[in-house]
C-alpha atoms as a PDB file:
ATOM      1  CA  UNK A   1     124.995 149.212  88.563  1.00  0.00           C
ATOM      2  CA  UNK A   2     126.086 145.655  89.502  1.00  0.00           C
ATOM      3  CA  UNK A   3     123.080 142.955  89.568  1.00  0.00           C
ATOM      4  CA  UNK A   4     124.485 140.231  91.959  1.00  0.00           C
ATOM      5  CA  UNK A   5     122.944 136.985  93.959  1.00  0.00           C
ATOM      6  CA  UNK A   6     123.042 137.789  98.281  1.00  0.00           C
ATOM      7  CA  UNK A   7     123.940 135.271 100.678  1.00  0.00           C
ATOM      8  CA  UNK A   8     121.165 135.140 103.250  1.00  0.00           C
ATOM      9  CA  UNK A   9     122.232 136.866 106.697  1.00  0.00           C
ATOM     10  CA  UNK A  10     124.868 138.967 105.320  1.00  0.00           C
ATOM     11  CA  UNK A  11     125.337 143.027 105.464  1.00  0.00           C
ATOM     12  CA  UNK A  12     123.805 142.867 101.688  1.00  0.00           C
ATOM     13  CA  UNK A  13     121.143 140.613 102.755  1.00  0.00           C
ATOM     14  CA  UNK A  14     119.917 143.403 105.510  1.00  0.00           C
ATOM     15  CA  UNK A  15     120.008 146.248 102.985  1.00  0.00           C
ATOM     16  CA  UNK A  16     117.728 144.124 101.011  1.00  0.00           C
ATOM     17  CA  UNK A  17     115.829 143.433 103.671  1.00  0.00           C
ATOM     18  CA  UNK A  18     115.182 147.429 104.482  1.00  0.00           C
ATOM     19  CA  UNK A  19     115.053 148.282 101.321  1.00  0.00           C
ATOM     20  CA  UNK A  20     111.913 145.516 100.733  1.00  0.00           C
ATOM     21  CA  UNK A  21     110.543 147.018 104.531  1.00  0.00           C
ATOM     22  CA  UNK A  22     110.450 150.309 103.320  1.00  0.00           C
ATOM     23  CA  UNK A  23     108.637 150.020  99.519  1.00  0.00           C
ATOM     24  CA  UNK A  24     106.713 147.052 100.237  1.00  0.00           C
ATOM     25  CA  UNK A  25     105.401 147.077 103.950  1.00  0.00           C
ATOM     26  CA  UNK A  26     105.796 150.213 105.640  1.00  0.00           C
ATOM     27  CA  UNK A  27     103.237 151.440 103.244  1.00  0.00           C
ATOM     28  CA  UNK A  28     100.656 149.158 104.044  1.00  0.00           C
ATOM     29  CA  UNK A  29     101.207 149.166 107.699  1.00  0.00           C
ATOM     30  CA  UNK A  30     102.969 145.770 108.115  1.00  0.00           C
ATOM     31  CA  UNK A  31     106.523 144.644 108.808  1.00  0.00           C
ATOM     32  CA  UNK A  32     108.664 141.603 108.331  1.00  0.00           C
ATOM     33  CA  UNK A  33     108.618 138.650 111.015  1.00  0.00           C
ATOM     34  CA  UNK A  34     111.126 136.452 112.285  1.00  0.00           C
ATOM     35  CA  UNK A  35     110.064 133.288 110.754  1.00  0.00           C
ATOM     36  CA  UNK A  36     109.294 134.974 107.459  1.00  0.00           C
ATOM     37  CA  UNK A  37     112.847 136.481 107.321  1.00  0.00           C
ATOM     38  CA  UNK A  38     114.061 132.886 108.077  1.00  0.00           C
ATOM     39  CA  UNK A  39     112.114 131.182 105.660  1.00  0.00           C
ATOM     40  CA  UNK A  40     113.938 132.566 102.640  1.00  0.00           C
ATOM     41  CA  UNK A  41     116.932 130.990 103.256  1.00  0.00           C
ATOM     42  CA  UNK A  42     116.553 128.314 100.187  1.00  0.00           C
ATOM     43  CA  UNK A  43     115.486 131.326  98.042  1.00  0.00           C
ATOM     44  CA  UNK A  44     117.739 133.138  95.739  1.00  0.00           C
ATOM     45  CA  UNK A  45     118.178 136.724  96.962  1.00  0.00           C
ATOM     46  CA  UNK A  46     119.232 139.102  93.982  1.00  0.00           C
ATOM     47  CA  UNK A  47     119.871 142.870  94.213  1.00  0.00           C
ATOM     48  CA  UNK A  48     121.126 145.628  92.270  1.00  0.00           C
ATOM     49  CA  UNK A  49     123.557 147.783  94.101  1.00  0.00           C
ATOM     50  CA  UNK A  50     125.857 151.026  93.084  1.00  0.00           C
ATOM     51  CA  UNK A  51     128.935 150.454  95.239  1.00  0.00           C
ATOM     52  CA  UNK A  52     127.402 149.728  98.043  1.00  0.00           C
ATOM     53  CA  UNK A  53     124.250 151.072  97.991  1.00  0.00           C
ATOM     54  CA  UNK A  54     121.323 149.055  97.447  1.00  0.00           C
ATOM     55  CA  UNK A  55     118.953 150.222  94.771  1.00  0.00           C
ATOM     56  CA  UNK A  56     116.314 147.182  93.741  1.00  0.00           C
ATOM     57  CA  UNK A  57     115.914 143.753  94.967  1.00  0.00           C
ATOM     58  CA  UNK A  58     113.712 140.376  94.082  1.00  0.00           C
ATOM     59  CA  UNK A  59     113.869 137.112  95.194  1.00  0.00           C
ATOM     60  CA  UNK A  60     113.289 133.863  93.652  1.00  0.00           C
ATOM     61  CA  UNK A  61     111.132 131.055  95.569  1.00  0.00           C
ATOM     62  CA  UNK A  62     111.270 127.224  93.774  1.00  0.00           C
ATOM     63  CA  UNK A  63     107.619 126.202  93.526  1.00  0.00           C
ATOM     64  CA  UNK A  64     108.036 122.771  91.613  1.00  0.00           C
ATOM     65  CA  UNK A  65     110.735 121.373  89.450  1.00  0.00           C
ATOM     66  CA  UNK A  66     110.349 123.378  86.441  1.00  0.00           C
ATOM     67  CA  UNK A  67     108.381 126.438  88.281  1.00  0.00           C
ATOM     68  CA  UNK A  68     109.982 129.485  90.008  1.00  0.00           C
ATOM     69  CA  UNK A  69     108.016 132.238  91.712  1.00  0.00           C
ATOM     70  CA  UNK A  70     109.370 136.140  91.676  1.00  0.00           C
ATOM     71  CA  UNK A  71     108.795 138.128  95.227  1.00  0.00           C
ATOM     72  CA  UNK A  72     109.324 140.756  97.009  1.00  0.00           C
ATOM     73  CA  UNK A  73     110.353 142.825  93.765  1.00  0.00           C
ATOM     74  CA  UNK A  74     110.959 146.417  94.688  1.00  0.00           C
ATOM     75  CA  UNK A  75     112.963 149.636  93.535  1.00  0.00           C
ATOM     76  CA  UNK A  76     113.980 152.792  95.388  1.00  0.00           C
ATOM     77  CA  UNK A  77     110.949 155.276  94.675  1.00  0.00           C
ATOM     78  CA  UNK A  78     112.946 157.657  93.099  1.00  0.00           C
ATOM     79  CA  UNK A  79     114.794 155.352  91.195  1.00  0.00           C
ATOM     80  CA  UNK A  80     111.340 153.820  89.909  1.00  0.00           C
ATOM     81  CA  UNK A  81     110.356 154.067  86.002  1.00  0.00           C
ATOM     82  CA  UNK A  82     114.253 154.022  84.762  1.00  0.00           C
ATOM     83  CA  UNK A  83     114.969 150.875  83.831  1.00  0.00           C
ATOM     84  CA  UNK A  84     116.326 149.233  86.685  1.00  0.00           C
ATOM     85  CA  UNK A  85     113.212 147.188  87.338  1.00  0.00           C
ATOM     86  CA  UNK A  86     113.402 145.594  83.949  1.00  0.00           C
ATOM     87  CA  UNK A  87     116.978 145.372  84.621  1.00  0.00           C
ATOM     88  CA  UNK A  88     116.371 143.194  87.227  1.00  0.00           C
ATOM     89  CA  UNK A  89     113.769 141.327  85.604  1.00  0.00           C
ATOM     90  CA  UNK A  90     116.100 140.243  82.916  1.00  0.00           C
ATOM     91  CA  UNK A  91     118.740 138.918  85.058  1.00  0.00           C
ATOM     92  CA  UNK A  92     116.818 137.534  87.533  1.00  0.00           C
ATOM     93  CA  UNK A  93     114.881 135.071  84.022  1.00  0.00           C
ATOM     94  CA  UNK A  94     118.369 134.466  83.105  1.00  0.00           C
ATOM     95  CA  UNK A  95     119.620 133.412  86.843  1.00  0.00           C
ATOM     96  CA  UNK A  96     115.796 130.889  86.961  1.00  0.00           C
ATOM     97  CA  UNK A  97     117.190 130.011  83.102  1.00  0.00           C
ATOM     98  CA  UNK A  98     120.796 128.485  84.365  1.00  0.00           C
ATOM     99  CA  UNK A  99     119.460 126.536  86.799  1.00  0.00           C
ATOM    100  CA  UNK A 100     116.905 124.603  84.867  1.00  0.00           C
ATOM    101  CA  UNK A 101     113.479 126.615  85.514  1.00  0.00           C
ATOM    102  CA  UNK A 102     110.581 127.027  82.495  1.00  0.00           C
ATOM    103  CA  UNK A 103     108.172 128.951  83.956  1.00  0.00           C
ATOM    104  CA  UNK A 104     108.270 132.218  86.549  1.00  0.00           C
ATOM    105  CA  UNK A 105     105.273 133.295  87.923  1.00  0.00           C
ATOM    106  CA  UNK A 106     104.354 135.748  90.270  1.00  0.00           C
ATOM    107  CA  UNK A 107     101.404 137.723  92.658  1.00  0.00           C
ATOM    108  CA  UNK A 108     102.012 140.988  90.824  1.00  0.00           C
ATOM    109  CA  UNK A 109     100.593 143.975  92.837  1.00  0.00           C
ATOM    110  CA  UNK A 110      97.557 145.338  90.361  1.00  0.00           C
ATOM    111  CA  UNK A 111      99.243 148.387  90.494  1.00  0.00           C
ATOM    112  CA  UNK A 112     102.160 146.268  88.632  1.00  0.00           C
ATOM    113  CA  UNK A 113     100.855 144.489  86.161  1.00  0.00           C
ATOM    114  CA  UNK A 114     101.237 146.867  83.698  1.00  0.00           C
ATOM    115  CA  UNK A 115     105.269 146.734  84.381  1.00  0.00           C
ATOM    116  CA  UNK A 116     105.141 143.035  84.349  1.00  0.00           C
ATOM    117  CA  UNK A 117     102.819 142.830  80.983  1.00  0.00           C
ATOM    118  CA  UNK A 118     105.425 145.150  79.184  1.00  0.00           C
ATOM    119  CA  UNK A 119     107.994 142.368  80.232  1.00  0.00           C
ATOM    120  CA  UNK A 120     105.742 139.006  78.328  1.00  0.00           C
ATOM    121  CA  UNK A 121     104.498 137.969  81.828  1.00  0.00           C
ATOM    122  CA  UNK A 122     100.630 137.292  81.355  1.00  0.00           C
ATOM    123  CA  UNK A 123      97.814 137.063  83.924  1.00  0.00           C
ATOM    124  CA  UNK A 124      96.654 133.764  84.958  1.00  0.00           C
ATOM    125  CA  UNK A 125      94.542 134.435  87.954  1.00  0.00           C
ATOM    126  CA  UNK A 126      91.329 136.351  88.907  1.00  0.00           C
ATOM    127  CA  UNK A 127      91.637 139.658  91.610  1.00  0.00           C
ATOM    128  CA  UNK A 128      92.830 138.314  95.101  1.00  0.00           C
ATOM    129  CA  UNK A 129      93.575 140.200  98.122  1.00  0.00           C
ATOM    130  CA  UNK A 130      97.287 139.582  99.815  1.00  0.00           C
ATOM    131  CA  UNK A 131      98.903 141.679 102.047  1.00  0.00           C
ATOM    132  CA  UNK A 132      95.589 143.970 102.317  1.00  0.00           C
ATOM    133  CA  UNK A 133      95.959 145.101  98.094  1.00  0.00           C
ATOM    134  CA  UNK A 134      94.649 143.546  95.002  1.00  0.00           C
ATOM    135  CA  UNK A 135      96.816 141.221  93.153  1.00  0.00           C
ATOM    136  CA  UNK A 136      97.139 138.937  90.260  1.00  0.00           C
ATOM    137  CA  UNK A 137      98.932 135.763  89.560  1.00  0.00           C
ATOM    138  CA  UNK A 138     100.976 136.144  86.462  1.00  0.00           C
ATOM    139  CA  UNK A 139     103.238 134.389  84.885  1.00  0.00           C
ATOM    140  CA  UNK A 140     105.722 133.401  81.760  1.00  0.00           C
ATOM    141  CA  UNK A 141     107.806 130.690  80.005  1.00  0.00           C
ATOM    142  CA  UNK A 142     111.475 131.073  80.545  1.00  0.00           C
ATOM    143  CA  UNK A 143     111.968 128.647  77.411  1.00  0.00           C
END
């Protein structure tokens, strides 16, 4: 499994895209638009692929100087429980690490938080609804 960073718009960048589409908001009913696709052109993309086949993705959105949030974190289904979402996690504190972030927070689906609690991340928010589920804001110090 290679962990990498995708350019925005590229072939990689559209398998991350479907792969996010089809864990994340097919489920729920809802689907990517436009100007949300466009938006995350600042953020750092990162996937995990074997060859060329994507298998988990996250993204990394700059909230402040020293604050990075995690989204969009998903895993093929029946990849799911094996390791590669840790994986991920690891590489994508050490990528927020290098370039100068202390903190990464997150809205963790509730159905997550366990995953994310295993991993040092800590609640910081009450129940909200986004995209039509319960979440939580979590989050952790990088340093």
């Amino acid at each position: 499994m290679a962990l990498k960073i995708i350019e925005h718009g590229s072939p990689e960048y559209a398998k991350m895209v479907k792969l996010r589409n089809e864990i994340l908001r097919k489920p729920l009913g809802l689907q990517f638009s436009d100007d949300e696709l466009a938006k995350e052109i600042n953020d750092i993309l990162i996937g995990a692929f074997d060859d060329e086949d994507i298998l988990a993705c996250c993204m990394l959105t700059q909230e402040s100087k020293e604050k990075v949030r995690l989204r969009q974190m998903a895993v093929l289904n029946n990849l799911q429980g094996k390791g590669i979402g840790a994986t991920m996690m690891n590489f994508a504190e050490n990528v927020a690490r290098d370039r100068g972030f202390h903190v990464m927070s997150m809205h963790a689906r509730k159905s997550a938080v366990g995953f994310y609690e295993k991993l040092g991340y800590k609640i910081s928010s009450d129940e909200f609804e986004e995209v039509t589920i319960p979440h939580y804001e979590m989050q952790k110090k990088l340093r």
